[in-house]
N, C-alpha and C. Protein backbone atom coordinates (compact mmCIF):
# COMPACT_ATOMS: atom_id res chain seq x y z
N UNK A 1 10.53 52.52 -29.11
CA UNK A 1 10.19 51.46 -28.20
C UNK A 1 11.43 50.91 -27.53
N UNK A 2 11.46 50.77 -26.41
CA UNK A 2 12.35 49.65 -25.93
C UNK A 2 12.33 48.53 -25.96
N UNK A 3 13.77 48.07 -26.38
CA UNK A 3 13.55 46.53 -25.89
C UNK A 3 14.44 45.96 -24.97
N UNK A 4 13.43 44.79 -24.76
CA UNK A 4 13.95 44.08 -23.29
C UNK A 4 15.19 43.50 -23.60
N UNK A 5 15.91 43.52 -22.62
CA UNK A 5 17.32 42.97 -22.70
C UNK A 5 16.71 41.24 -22.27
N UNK A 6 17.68 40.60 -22.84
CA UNK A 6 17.32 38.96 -23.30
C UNK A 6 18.65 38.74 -22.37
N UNK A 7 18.39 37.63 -21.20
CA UNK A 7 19.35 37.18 -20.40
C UNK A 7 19.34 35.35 -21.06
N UNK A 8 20.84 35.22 -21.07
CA UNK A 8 20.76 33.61 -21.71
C UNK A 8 21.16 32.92 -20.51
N UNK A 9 20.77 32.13 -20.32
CA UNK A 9 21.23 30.83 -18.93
C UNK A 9 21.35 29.43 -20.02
N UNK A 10 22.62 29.34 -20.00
CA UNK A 10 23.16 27.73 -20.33
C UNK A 10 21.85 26.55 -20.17
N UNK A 11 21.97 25.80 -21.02
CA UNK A 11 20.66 24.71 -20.99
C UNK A 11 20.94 23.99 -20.04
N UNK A 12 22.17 23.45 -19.43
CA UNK A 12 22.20 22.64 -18.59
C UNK A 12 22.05 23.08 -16.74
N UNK A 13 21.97 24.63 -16.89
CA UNK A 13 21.23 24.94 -15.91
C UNK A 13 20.02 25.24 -15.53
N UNK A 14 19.20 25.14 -16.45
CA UNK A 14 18.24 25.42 -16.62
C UNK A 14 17.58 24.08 -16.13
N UNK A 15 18.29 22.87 -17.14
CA UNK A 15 17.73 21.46 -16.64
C UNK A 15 17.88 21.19 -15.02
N UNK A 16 18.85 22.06 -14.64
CA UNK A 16 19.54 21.25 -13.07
C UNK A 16 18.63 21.51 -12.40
N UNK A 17 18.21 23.16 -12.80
CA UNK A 17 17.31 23.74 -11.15
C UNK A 17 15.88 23.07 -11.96
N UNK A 18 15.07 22.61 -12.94
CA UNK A 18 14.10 22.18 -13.20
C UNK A 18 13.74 21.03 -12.40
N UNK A 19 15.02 19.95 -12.76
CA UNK A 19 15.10 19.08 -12.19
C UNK A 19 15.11 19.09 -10.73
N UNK A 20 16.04 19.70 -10.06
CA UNK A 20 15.75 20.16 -8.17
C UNK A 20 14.30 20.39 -7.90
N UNK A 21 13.68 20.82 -8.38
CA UNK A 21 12.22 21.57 -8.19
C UNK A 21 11.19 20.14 -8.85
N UNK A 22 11.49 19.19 -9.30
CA UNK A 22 10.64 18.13 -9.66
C UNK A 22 11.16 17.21 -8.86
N UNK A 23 12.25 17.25 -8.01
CA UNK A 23 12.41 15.90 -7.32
C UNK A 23 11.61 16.54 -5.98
N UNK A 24 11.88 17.44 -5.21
CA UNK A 24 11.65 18.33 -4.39
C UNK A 24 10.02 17.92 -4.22
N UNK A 25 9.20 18.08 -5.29
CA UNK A 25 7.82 18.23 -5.31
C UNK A 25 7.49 16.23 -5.40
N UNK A 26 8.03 15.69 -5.83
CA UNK A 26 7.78 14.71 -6.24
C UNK A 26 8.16 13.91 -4.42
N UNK A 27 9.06 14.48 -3.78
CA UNK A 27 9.51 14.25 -2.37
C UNK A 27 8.20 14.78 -1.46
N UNK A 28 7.65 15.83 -1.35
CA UNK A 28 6.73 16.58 -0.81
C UNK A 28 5.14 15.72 -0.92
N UNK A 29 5.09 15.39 -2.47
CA UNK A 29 3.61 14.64 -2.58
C UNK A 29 4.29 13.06 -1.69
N UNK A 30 5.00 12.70 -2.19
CA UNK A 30 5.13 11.33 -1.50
C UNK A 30 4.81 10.80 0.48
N UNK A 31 5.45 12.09 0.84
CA UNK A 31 5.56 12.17 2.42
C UNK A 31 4.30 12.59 3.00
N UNK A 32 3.47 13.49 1.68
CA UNK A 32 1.88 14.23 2.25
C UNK A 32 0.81 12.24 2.15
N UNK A 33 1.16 11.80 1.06
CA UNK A 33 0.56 10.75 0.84
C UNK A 33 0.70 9.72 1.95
N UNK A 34 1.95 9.51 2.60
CA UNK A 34 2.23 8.70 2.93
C UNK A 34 1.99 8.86 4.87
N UNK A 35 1.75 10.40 5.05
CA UNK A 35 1.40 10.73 6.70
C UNK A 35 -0.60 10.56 5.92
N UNK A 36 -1.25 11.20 4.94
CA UNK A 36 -2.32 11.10 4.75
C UNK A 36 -2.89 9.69 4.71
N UNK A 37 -2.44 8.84 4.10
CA UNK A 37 -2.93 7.47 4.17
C UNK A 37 -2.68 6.80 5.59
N UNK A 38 -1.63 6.99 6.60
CA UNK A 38 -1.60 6.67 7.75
C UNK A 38 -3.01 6.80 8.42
N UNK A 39 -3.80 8.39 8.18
CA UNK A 39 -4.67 8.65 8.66
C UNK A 39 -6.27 7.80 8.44
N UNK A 40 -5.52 8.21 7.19
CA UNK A 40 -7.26 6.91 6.06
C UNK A 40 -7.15 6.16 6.88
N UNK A 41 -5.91 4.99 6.70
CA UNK A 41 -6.52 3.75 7.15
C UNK A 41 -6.69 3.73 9.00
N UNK A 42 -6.49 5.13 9.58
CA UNK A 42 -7.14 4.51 11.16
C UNK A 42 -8.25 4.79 11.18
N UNK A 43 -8.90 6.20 10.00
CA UNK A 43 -10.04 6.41 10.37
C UNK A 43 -11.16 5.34 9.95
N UNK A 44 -10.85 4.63 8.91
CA UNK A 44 -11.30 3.47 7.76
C UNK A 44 -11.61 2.77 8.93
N UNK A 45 -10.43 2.04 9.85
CA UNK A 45 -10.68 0.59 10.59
C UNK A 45 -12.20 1.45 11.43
N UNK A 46 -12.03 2.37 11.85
CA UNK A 46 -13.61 2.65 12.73
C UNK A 46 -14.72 2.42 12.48
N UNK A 47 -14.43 2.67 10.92
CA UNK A 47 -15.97 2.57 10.21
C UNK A 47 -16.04 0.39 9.22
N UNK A 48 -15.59 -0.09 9.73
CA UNK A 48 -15.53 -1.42 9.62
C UNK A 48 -16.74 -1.82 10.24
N UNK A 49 -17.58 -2.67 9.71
CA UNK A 49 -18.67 -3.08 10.18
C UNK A 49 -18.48 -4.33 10.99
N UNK A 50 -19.28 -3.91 12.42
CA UNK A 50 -19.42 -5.22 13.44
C UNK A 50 -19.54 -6.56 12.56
N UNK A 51 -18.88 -7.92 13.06
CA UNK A 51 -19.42 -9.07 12.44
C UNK A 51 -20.64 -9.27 13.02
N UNK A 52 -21.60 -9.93 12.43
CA UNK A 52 -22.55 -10.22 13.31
C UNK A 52 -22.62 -11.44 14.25
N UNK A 53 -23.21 -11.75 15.86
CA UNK A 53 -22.94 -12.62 16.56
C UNK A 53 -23.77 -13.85 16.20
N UNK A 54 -23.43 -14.91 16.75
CA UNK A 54 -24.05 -16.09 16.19
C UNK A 54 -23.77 -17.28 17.30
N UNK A 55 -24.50 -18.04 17.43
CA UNK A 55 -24.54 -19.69 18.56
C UNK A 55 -24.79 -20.68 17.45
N UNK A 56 -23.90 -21.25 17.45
CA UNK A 56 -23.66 -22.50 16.63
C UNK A 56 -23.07 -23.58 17.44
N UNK A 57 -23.31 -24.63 17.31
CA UNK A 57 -22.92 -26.02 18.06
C UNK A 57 -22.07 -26.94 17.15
N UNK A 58 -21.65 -27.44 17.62
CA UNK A 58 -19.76 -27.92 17.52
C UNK A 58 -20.53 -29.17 17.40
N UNK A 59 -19.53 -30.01 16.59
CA UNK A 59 -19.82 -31.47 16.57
C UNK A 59 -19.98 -32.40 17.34
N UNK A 60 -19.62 -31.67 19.00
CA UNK A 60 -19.59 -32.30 19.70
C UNK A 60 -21.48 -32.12 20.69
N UNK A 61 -21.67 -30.87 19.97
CA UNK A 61 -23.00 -30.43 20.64
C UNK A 61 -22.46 -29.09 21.58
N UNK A 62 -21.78 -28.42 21.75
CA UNK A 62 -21.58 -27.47 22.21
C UNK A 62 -22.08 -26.18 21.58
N UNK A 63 -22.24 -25.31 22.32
CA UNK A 63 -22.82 -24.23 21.49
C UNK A 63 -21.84 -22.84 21.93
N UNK A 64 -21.14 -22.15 20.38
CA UNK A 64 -20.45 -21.55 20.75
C UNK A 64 -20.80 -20.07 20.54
N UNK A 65 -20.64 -19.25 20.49
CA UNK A 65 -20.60 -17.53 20.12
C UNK A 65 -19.94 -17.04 19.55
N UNK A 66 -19.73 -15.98 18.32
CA UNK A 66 -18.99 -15.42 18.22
C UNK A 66 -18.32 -14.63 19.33
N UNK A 67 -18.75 -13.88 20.25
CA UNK A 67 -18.85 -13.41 20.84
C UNK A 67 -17.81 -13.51 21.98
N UNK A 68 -17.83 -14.90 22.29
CA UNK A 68 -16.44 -15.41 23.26
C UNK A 68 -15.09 -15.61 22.22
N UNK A 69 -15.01 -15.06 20.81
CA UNK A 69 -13.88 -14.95 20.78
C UNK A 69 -13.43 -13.65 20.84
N UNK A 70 -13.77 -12.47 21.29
CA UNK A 70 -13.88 -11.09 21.22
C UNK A 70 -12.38 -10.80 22.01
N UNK A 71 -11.61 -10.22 21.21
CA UNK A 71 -10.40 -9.91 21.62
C UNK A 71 -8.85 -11.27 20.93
N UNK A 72 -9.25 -11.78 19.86
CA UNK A 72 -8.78 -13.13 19.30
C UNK A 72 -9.03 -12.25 17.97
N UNK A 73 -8.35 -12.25 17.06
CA UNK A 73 -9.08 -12.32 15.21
C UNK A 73 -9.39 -13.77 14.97
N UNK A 74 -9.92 -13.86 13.92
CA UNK A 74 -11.24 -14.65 13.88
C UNK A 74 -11.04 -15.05 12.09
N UNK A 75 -11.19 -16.29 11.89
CA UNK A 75 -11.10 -16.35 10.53
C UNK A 75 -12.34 -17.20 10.80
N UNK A 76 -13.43 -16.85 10.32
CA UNK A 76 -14.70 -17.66 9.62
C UNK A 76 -14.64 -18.20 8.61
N UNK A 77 -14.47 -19.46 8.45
CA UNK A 77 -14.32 -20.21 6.92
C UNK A 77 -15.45 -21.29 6.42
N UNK A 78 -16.61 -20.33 5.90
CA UNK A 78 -17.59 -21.79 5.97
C UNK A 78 -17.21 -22.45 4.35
N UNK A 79 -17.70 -23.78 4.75
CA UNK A 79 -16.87 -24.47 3.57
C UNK A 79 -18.23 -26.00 3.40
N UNK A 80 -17.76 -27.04 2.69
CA UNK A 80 -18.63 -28.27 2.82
C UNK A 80 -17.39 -29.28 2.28
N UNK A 81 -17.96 -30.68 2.55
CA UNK A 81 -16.94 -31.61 2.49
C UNK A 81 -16.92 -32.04 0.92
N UNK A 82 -17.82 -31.19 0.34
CA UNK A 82 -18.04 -31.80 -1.11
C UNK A 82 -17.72 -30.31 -2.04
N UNK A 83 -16.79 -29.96 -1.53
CA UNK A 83 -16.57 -28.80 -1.77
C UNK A 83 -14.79 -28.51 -2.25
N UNK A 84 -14.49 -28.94 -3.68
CA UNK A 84 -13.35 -29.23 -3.91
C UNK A 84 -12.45 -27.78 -3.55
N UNK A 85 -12.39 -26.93 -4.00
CA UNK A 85 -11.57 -26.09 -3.51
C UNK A 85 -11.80 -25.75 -1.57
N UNK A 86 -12.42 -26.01 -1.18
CA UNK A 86 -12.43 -25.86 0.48
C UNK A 86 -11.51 -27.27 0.93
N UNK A 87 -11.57 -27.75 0.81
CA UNK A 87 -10.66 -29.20 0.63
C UNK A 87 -9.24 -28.98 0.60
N UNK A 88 -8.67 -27.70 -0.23
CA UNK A 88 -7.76 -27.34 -0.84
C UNK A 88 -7.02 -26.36 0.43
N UNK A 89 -8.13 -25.66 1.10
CA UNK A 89 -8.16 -24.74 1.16
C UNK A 89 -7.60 -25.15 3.19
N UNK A 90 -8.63 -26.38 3.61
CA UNK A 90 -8.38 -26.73 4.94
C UNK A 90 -6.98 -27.08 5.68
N UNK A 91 -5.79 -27.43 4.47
CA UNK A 91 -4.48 -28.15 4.95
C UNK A 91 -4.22 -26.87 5.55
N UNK A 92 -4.18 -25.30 4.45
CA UNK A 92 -4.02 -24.58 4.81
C UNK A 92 -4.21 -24.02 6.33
N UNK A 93 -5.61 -24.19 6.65
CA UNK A 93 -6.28 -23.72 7.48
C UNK A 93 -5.75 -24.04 9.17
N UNK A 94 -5.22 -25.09 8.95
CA UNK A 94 -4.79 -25.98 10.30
C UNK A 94 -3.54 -25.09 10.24
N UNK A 95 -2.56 -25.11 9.03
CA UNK A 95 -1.36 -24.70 9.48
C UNK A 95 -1.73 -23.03 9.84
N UNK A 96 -2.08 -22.58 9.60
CA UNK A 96 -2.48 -21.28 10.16
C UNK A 96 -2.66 -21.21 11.45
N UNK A 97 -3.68 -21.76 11.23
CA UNK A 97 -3.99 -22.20 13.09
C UNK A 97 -2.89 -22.15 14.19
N UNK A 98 -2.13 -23.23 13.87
CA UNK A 98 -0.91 -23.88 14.18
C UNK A 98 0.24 -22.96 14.57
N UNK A 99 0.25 -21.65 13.38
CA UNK A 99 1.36 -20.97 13.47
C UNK A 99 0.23 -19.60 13.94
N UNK A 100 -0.32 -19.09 14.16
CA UNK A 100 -1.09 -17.86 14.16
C UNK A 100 -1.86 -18.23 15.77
N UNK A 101 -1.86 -19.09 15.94
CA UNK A 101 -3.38 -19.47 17.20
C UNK A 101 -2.16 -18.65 18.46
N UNK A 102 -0.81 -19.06 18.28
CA UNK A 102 -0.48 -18.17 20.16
C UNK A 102 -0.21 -16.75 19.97
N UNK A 103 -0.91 -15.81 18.72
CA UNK A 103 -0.73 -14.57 18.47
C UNK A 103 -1.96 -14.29 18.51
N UNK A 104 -3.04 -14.53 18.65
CA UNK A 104 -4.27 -14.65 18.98
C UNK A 104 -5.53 -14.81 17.37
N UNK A 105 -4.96 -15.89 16.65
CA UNK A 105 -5.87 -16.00 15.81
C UNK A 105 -6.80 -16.95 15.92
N UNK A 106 -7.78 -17.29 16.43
CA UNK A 106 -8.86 -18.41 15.87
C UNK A 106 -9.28 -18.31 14.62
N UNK A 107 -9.24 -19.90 14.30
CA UNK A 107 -9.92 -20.31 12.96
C UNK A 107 -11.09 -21.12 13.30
N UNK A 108 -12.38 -20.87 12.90
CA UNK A 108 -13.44 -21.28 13.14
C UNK A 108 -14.29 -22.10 11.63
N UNK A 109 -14.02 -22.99 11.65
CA UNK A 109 -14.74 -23.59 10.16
C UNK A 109 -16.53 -23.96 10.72
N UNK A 110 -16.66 -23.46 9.28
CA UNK A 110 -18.55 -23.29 9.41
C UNK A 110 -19.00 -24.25 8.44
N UNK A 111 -18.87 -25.66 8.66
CA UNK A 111 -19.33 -26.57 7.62
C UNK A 111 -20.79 -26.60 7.14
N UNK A 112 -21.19 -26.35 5.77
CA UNK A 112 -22.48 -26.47 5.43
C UNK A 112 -22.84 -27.37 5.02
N UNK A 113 -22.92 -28.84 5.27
CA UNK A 113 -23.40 -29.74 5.14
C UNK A 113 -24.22 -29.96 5.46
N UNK A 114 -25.30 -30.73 5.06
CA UNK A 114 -26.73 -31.77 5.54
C UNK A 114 -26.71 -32.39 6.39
N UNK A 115 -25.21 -32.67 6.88
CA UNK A 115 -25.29 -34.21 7.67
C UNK A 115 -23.82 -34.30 8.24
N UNK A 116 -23.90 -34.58 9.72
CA UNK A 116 -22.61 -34.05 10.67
C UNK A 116 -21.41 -35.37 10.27
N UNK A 117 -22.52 -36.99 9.28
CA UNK A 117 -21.54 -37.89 9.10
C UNK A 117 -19.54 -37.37 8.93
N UNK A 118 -20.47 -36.67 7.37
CA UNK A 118 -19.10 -36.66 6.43
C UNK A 118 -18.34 -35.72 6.92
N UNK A 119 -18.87 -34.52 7.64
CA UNK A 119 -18.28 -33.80 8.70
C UNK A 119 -17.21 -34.33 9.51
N UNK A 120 -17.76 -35.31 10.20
CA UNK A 120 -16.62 -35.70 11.26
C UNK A 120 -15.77 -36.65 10.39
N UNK A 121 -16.27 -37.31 9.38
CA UNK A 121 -14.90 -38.42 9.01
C UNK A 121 -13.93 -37.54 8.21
N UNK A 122 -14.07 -36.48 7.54
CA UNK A 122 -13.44 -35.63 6.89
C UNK A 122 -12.75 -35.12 7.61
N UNK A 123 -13.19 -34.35 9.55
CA UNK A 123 -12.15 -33.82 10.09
C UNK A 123 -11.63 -34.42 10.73
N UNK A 124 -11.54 -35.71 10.93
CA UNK A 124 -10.52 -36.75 11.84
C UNK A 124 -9.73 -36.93 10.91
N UNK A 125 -10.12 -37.66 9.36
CA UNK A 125 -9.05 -37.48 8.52
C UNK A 125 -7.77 -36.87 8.28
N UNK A 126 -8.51 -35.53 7.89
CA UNK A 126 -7.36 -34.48 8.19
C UNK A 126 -7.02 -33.87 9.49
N UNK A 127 -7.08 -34.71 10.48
CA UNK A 127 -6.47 -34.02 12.27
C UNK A 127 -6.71 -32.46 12.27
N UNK A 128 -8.04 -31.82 11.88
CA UNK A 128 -8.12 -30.52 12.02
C UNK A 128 -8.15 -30.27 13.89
N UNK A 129 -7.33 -28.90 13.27
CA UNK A 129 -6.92 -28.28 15.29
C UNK A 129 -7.94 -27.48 15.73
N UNK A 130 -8.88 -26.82 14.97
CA UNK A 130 -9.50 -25.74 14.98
C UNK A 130 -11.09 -26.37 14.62
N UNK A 131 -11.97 -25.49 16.11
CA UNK A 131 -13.45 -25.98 16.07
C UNK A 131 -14.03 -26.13 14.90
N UNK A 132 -15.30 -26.98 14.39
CA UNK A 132 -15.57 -27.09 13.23
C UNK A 132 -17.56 -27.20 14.00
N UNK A 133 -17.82 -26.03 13.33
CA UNK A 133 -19.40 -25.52 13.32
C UNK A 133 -19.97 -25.63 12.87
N UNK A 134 -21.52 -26.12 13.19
CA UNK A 134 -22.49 -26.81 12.05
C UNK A 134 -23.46 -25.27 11.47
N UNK A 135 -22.98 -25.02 10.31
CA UNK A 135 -23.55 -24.11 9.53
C UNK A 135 -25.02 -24.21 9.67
N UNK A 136 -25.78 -22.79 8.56
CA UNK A 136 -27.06 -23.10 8.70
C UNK A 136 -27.65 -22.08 7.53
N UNK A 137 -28.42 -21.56 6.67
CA UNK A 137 -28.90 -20.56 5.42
C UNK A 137 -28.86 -19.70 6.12
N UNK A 138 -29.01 -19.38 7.53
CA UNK A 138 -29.50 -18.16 8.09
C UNK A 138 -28.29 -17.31 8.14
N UNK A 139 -27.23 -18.13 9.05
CA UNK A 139 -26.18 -17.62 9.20
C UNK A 139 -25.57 -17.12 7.47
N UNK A 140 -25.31 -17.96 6.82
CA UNK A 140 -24.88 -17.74 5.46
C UNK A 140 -25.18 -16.69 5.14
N UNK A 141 -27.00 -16.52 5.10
CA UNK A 141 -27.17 -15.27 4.81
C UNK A 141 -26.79 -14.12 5.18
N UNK A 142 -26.77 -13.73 6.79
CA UNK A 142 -26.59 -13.11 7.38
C UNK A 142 -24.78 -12.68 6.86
N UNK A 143 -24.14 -13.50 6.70
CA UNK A 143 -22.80 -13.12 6.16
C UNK A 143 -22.70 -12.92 4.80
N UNK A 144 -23.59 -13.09 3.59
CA UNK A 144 -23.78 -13.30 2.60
C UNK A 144 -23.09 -13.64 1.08
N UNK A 145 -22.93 -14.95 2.18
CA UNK A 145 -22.05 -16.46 1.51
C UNK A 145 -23.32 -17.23 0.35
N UNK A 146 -22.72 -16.71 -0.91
CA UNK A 146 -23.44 -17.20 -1.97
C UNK A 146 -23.24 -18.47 -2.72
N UNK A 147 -21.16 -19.17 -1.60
CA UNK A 147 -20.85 -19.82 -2.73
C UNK A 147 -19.85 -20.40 -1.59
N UNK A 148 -19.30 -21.75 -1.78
CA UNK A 148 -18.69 -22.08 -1.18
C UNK A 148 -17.32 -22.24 -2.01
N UNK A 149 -16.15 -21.75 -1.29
CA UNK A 149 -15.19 -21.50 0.33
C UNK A 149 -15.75 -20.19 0.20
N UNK A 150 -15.74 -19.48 1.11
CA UNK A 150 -16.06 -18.12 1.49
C UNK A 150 -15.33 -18.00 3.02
N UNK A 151 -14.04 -17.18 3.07
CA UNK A 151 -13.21 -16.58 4.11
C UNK A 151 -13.54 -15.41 4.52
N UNK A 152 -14.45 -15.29 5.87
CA UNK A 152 -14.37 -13.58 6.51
C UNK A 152 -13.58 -13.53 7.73
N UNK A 153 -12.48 -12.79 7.64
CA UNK A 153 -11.72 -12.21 8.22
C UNK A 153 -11.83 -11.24 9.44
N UNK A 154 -11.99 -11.06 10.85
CA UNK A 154 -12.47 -10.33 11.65
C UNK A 154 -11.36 -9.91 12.55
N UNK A 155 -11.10 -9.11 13.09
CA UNK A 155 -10.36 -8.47 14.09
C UNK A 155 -10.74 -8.59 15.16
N UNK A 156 -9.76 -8.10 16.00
CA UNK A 156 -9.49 -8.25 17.48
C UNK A 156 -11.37 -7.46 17.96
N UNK A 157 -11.47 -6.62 17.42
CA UNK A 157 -12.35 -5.78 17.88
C UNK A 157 -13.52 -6.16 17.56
N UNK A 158 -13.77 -7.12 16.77
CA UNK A 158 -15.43 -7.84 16.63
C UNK A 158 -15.90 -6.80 14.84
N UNK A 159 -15.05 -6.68 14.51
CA UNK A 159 -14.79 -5.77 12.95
C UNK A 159 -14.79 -7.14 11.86
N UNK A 160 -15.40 -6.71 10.95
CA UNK A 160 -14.93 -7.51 9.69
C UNK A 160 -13.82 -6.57 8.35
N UNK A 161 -13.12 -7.19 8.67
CA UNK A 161 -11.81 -6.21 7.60
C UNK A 161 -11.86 -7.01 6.37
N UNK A 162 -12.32 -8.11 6.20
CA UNK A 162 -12.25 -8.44 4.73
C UNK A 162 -13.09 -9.55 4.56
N UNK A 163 -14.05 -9.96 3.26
CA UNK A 163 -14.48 -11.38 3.18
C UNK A 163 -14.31 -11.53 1.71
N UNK A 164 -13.82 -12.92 1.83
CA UNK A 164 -12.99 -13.59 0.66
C UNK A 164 -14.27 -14.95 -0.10
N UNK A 165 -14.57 -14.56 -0.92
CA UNK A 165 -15.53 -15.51 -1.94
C UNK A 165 -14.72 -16.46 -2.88
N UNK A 166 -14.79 -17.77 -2.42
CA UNK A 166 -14.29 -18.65 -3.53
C UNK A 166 -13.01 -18.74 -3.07
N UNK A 167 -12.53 -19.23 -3.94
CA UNK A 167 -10.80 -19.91 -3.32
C UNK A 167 -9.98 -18.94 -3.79
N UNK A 168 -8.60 -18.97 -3.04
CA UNK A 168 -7.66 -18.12 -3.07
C UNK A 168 -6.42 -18.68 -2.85
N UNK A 169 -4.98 -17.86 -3.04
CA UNK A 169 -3.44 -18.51 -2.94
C UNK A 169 -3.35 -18.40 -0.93
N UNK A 170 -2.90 -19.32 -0.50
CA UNK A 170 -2.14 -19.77 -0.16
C UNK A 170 -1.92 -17.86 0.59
N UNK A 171 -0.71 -17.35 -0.08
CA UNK A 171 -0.22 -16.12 0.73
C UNK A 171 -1.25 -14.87 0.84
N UNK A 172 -2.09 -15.24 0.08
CA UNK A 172 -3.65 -13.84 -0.01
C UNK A 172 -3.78 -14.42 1.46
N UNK A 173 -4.38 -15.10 1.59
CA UNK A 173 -5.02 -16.18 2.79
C UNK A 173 -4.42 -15.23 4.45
N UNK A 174 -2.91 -15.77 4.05
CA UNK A 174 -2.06 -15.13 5.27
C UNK A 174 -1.88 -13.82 5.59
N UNK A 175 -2.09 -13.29 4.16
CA UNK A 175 -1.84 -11.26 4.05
C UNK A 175 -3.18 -11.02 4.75
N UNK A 176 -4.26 -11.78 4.67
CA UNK A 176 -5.62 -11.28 4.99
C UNK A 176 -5.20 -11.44 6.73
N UNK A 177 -4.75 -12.78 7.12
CA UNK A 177 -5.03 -13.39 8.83
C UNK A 177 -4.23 -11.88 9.14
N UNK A 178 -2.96 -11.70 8.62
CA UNK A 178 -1.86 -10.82 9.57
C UNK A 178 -2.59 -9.56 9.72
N UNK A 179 -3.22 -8.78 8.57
CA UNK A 179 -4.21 -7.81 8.62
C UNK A 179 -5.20 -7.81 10.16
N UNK A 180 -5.66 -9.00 9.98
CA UNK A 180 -6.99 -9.52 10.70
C UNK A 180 -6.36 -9.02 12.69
N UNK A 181 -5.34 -9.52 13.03
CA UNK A 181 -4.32 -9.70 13.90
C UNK A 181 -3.96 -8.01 13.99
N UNK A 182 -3.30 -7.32 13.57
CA UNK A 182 -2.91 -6.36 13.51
C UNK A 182 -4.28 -5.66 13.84
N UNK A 183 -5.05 -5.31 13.21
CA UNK A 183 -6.28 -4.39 13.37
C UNK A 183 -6.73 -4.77 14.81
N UNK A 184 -6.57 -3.37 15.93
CA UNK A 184 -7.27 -3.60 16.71
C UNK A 184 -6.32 -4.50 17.96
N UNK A 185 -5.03 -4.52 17.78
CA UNK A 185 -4.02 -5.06 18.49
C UNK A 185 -3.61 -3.89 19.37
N UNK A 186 -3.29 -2.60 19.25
CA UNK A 186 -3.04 -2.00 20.00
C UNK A 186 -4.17 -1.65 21.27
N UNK A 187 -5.57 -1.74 21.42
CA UNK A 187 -6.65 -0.88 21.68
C UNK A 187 -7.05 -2.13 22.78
N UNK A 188 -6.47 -3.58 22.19
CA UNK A 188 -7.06 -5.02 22.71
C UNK A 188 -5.74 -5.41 24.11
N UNK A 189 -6.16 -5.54 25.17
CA UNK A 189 -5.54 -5.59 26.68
C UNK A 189 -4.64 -7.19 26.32
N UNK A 190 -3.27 -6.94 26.81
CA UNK A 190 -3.15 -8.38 26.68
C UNK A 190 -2.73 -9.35 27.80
């Protein structure tokens, strides 16, 4: 019988080229992941479901649309004045406004209250900048707000990219608006 001749290679070359060939691959999945997820998330924003449109009247009696904010992102925040974390949640809401409204964000608060009283003394109180809408079950439903604060998030394009149940930090809040803003910024005329 013959036998095979046995070639020895030093261990530490063996580790080197192992190692070349695991960074190599470990470089390769990263860059496939990272052009592949580019793709997910444009094909993702397409399939984002329309918000649905709605006429609601302002405290003042005006009646507004979703609809006329189309080309704006859109933060829907229905909330109530007896509603301790929405309370929490409104200081926020103005400064957003404040800093986000000349990049094209509206904030639209959807108060579900009984009664437009505590409504208005609550938003003179706090000098809110941003319209404040007299809610209604239908609408709720239709967005399917089980619980108050409830944040839905909409894009330039009349898309809902995220809705937020119950209270949240402060920077979730903002990661959601900049999302909201971004989606649908390139496609939207300015």
């Amino acid at each position: 019988m013959r036998q095979r001749a046995k070639i020895l290679i030093p261990w530490w070359i063996s580790f080197v080229c192992l190692s070349t060939v695991f960074v190599a691959a470990m470089v390769f999945i990263q860059s496939s992941a990272a052009s592949a997820g580019a793709a997910v998330s444009s094909a993702q924003a397409e399939m984002l479901p329309e918000a649905p449109n709605f006429a609601l009247k302002t405290l003042q009696g005006k009646i507004v649309h979703l609809s006329d904010y189309r080309g704006k992102a859109v933060l829907l925040n229905f909330w109530a004045t007896w509603c301790v974390p929405c309370k929490k949640e409104i200081p926020w809401l103005i400064d957003f406004q404040k800093q986000y409204g000349p990049k094209g964000l509206v904030v639209l608060g959807i108060a579900m209250d009984s009664s437009t009283h505590p409504i208005e003394n609550f938003t003179t109180k706090l000098e809110v900048n941003y319209p404040i809408l007299l809610g209604n079950q239908a609408l709720a439903d239709q967005y399917f707000v089980k619980g108050l604060p409830v944040s839905i998030f909409i894009d330039r394009n009349g898309r809902i990219t995220d809705q937020l149940p119950g209270a949240a930090s402060r920077n979730f809040i903002e990661n959601e608006i900049h999302l909201a803003l971004e989606n649908g910024a390139a496609s939207t005329p300015k």
